[in-house]
PDB file of N, CA and C in Angstrom:
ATOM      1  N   UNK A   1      23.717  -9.106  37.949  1.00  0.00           N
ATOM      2  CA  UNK A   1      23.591  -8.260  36.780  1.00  0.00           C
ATOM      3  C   UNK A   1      22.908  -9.045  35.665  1.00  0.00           C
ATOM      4  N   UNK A   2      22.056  -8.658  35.302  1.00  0.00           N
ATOM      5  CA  UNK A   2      21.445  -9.189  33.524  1.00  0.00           C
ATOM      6  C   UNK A   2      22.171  -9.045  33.035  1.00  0.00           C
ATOM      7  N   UNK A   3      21.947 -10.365  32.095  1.00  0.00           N
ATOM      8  CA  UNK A   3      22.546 -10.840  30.824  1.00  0.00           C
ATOM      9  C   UNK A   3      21.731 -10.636  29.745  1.00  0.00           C
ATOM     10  N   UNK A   4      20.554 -10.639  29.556  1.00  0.00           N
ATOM     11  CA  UNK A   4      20.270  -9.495  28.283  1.00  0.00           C
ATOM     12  C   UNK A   4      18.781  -9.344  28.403  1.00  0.00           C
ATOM     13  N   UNK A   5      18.362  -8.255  27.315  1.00  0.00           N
ATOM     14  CA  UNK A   5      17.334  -7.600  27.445  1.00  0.00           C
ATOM     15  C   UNK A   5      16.414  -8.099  26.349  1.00  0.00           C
ATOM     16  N   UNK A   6      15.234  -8.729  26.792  1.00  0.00           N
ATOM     17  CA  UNK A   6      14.425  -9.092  25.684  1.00  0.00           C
ATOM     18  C   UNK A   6      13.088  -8.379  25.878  1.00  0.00           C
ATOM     19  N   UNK A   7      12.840  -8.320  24.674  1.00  0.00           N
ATOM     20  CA  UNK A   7      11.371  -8.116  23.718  1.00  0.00           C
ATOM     21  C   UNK A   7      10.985  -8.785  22.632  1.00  0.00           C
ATOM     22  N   UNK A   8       9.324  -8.587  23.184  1.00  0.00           N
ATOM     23  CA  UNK A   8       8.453  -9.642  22.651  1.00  0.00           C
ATOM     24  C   UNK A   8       7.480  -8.591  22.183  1.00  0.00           C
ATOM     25  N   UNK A   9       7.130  -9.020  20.887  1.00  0.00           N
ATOM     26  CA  UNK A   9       6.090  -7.808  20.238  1.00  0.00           C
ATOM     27  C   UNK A   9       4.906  -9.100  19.772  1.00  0.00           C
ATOM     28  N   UNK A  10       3.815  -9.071  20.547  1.00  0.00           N
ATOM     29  CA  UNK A  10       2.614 -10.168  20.621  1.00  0.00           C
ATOM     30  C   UNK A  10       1.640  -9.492  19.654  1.00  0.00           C
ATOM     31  N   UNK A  11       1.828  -9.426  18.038  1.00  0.00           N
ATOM     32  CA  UNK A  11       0.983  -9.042  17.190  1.00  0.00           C
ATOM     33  C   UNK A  11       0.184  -9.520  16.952  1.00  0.00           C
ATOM     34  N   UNK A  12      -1.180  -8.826  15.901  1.00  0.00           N
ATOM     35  CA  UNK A  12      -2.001  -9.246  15.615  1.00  0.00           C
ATOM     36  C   UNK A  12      -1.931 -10.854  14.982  1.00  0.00           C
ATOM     37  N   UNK A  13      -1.014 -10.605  13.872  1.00  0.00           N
ATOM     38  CA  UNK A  13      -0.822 -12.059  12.669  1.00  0.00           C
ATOM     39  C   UNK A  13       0.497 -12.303  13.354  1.00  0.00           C
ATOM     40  N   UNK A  14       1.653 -11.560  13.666  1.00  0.00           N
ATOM     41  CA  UNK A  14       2.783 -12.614  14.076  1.00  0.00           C
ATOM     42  C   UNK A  14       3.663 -12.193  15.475  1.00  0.00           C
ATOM     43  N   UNK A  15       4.313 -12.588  15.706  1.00  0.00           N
ATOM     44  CA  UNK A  15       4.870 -12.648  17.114  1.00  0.00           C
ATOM     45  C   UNK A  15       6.616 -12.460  16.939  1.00  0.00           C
ATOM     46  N   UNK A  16       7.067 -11.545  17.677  1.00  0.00           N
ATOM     47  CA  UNK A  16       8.496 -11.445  16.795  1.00  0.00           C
ATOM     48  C   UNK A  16       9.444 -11.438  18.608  1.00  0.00           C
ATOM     49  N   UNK A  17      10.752 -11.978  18.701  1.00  0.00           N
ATOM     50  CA  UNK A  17      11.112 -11.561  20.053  1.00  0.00           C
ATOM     51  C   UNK A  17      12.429 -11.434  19.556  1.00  0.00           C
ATOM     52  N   UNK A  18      13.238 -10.194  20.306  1.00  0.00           N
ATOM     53  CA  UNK A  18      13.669  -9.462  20.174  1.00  0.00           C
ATOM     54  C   UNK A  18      15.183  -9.479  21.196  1.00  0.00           C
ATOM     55  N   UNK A  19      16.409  -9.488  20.833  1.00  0.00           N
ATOM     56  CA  UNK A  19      16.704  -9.515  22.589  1.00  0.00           C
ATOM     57  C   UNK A  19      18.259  -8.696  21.966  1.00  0.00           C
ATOM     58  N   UNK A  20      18.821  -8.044  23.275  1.00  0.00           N
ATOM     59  CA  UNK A  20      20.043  -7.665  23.239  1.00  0.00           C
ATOM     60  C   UNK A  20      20.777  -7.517  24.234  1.00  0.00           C
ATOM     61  N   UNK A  21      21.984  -8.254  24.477  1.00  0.00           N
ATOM     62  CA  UNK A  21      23.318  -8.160  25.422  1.00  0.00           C
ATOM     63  C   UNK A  21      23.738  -7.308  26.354  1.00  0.00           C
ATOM     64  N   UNK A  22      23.835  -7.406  27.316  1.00  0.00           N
ATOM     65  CA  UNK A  22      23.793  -6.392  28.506  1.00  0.00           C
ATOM     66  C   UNK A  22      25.194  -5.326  28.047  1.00  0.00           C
ATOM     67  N   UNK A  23      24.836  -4.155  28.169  1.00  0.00           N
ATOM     68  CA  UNK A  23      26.547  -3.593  27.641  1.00  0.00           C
ATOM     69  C   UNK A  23      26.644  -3.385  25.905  1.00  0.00           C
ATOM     70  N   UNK A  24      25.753  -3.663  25.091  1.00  0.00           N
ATOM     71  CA  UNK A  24      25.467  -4.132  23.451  1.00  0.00           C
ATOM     72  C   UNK A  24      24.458  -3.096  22.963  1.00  0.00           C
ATOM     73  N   UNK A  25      24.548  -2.324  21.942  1.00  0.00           N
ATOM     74  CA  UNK A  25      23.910  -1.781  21.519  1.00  0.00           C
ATOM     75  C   UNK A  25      22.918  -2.430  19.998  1.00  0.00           C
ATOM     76  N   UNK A  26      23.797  -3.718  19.690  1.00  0.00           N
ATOM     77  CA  UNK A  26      23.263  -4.566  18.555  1.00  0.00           C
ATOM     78  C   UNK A  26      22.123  -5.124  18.987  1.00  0.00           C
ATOM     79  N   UNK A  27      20.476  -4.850  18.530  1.00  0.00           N
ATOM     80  CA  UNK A  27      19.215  -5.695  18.633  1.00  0.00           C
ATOM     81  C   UNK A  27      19.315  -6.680  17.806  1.00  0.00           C
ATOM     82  N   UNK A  28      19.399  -7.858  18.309  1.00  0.00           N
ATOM     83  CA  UNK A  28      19.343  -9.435  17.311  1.00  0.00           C
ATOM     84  C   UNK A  28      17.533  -9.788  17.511  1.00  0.00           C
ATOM     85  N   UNK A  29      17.265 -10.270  16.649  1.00  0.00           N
ATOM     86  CA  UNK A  29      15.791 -11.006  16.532  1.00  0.00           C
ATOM     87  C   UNK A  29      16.398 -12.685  16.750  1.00  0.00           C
ATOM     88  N   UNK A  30      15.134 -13.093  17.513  1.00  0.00           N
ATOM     89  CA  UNK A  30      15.367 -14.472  17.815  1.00  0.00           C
ATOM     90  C   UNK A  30      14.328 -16.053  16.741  1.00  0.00           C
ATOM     91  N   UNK A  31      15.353 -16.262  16.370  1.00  0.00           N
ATOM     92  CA  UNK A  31      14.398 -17.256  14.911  1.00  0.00           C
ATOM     93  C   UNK A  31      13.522 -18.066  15.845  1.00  0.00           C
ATOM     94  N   UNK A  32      12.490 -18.392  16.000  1.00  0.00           N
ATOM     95  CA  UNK A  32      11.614 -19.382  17.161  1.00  0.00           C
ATOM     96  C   UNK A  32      11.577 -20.697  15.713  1.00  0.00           C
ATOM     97  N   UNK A  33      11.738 -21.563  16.664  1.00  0.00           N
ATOM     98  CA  UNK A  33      11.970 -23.212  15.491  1.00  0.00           C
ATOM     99  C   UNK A  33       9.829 -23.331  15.815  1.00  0.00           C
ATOM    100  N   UNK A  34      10.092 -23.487  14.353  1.00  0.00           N
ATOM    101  CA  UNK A  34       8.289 -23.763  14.215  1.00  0.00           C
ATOM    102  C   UNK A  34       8.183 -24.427  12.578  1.00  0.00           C
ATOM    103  N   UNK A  35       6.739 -24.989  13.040  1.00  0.00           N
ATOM    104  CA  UNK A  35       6.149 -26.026  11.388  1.00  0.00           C
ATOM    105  C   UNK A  35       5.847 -24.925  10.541  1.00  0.00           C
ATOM    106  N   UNK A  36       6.848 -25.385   9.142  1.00  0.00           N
ATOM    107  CA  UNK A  36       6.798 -24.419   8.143  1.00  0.00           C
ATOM    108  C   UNK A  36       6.263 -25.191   6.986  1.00  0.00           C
ATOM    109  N   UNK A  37       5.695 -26.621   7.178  1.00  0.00           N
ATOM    110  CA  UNK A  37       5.567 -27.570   6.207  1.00  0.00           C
ATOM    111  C   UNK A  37       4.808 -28.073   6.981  1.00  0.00           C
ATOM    112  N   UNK A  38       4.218 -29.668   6.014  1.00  0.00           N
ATOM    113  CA  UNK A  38       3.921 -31.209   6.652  1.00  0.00           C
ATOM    114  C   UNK A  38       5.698 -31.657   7.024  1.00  0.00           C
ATOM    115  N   UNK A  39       5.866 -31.709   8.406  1.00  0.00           N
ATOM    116  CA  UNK A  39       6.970 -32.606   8.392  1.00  0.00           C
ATOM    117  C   UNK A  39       8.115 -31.831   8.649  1.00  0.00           C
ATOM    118  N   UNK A  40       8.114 -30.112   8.250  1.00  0.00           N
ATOM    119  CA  UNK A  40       9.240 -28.674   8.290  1.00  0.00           C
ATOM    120  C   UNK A  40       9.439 -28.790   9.242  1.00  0.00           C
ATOM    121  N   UNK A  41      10.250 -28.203  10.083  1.00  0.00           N
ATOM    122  CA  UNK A  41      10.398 -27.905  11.002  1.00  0.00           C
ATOM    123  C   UNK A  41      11.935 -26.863  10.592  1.00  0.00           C
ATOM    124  N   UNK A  42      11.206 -25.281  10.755  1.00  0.00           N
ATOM    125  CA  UNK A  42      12.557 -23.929  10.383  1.00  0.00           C
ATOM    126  C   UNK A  42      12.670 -23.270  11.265  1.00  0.00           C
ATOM    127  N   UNK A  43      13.286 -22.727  11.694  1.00  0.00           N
ATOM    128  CA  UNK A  43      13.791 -21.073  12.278  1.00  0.00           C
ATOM    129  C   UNK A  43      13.340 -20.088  11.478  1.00  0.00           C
ATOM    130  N   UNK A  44      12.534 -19.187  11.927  1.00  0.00           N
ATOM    131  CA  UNK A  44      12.006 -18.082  11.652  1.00  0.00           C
ATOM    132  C   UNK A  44      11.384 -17.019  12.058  1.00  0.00           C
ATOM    133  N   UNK A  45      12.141 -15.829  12.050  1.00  0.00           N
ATOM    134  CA  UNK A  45      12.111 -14.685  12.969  1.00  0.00           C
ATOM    135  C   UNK A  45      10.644 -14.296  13.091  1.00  0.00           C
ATOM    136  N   UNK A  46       9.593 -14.810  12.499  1.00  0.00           N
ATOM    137  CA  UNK A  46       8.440 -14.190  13.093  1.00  0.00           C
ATOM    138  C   UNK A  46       7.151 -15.560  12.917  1.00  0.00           C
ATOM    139  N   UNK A  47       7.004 -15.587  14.263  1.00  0.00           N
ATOM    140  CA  UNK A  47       5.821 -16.906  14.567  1.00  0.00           C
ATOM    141  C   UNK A  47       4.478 -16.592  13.810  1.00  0.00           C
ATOM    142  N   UNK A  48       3.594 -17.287  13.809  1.00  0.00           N
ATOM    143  CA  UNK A  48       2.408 -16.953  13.278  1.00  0.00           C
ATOM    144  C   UNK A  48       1.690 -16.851  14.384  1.00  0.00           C
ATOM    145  N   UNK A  49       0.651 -15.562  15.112  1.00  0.00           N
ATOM    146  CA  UNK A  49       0.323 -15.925  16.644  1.00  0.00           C
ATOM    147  C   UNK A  49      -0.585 -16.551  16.981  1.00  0.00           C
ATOM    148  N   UNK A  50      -1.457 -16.986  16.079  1.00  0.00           N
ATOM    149  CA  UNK A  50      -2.886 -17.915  16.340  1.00  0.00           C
ATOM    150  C   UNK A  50      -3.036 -18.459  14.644  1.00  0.00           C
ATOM    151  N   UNK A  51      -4.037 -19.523  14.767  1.00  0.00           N
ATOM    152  CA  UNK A  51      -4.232 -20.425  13.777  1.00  0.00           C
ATOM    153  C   UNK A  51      -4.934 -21.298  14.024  1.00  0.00           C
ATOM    154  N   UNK A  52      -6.037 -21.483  13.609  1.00  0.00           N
ATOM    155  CA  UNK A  52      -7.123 -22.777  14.471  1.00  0.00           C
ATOM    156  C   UNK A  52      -7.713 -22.987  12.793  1.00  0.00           C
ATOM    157  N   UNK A  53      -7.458 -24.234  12.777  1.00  0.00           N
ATOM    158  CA  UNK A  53      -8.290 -24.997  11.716  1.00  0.00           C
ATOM    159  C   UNK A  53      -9.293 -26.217  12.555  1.00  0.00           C
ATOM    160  N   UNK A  54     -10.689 -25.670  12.331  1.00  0.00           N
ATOM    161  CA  UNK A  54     -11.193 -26.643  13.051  1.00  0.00           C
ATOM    162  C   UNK A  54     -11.781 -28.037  12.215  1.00  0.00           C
ATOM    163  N   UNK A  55     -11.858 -28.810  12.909  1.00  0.00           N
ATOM    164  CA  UNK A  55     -11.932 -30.392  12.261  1.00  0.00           C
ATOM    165  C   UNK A  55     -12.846 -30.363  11.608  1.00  0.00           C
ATOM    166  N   UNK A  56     -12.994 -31.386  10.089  1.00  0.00           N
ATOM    167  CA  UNK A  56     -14.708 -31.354   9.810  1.00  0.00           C
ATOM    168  C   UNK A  56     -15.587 -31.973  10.969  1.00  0.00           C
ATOM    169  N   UNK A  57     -16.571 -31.213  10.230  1.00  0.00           N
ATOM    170  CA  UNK A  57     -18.095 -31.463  11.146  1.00  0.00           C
ATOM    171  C   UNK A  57     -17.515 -30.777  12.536  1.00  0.00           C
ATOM    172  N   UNK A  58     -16.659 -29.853  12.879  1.00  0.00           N
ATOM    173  CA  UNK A  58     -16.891 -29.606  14.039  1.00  0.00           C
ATOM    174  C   UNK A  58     -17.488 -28.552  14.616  1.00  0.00           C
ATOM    175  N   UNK A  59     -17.527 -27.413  13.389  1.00  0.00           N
ATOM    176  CA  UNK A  59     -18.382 -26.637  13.675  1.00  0.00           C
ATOM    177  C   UNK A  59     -19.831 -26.552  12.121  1.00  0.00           C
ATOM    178  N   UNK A  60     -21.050 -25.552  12.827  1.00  0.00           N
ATOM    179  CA  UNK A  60     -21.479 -25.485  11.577  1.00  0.00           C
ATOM    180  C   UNK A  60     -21.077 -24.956  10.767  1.00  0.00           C
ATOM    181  N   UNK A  61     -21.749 -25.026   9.233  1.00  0.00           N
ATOM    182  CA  UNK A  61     -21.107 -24.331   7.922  1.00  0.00           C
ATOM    183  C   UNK A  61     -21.361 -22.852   8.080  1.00  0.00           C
ATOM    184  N   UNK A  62     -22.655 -22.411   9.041  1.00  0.00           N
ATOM    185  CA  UNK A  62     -23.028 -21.252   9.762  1.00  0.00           C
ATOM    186  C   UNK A  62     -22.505 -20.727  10.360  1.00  0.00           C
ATOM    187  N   UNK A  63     -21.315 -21.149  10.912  1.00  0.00           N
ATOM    188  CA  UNK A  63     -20.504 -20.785  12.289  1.00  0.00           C
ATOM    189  C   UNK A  63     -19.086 -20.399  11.540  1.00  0.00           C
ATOM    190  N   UNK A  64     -19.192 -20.244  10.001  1.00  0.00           N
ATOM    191  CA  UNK A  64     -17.779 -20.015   9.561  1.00  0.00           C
ATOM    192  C   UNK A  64     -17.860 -19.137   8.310  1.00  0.00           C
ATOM    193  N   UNK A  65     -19.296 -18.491   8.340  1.00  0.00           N
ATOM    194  CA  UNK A  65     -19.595 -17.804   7.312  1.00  0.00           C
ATOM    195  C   UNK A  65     -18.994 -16.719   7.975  1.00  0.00           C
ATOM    196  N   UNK A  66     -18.143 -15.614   7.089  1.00  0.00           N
ATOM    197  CA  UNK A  66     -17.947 -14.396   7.442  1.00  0.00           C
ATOM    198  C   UNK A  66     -18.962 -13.388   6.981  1.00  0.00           C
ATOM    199  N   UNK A  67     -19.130 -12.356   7.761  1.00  0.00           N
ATOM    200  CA  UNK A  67     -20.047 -11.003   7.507  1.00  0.00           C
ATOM    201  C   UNK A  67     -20.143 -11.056   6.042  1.00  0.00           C
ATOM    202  N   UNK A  68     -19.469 -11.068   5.650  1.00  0.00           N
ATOM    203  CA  UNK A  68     -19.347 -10.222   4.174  1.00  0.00           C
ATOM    204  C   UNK A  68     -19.739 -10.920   3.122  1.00  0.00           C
ATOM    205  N   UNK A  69     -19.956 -12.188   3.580  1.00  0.00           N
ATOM    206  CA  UNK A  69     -20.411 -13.365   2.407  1.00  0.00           C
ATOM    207  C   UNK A  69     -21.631 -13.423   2.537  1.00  0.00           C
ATOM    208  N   UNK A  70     -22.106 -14.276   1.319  1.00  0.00           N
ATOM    209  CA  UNK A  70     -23.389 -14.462   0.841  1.00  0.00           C
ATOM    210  C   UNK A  70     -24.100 -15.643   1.773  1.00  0.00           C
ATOM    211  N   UNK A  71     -24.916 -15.776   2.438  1.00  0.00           N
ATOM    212  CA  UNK A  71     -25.776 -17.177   2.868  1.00  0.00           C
ATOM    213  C   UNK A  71     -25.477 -18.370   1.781  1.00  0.00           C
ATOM    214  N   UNK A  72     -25.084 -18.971   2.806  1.00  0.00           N
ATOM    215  CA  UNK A  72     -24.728 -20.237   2.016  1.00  0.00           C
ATOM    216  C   UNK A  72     -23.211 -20.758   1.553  1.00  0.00           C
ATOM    217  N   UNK A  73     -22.345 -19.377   1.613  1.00  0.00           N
ATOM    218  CA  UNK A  73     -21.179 -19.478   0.662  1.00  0.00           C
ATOM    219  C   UNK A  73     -20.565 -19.182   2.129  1.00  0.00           C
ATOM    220  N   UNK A  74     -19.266 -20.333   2.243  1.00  0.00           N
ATOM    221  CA  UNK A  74     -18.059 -20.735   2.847  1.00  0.00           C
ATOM    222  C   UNK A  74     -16.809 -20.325   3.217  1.00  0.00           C
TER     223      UNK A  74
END
């Protein structure tokens, strides 16, 4: 027999998982331990799901212009 029922909601910006007790009608959210600082380390019910800071010089200044900006501007 299961021991409990989880869900995972894989969002755009955050990631949330979800779980509840076989026999339990109470949904608990599960805090995932993640860097909330230099050095943090918290529990917090919703992850961030992607995040890429890329190194200097690793890409061009071209390669990080968004649509909507001006040539040249960062």
């Amino acid at each position: 027999m299961k021991r409990y029922t989880v869900g995972i909601d894989l969002g755009t910006s955050n990631t949330v998982v979800a779980y509840v007790e076989a026999g339990s009608d109470a949904i608990r959210v599960f805090d995932v331990e993640q860097l909330v600082g230099p050095g943090a380390v918290a529990a917090q019910p919703l992850l961030p799901s992607v995040r890429y800071h890329p190194a200097a010089g690793e890409l061009a200044a071209e390669a990080l212009r968004l649509p909507w900006q001006a040539a040249g501007a960062r």
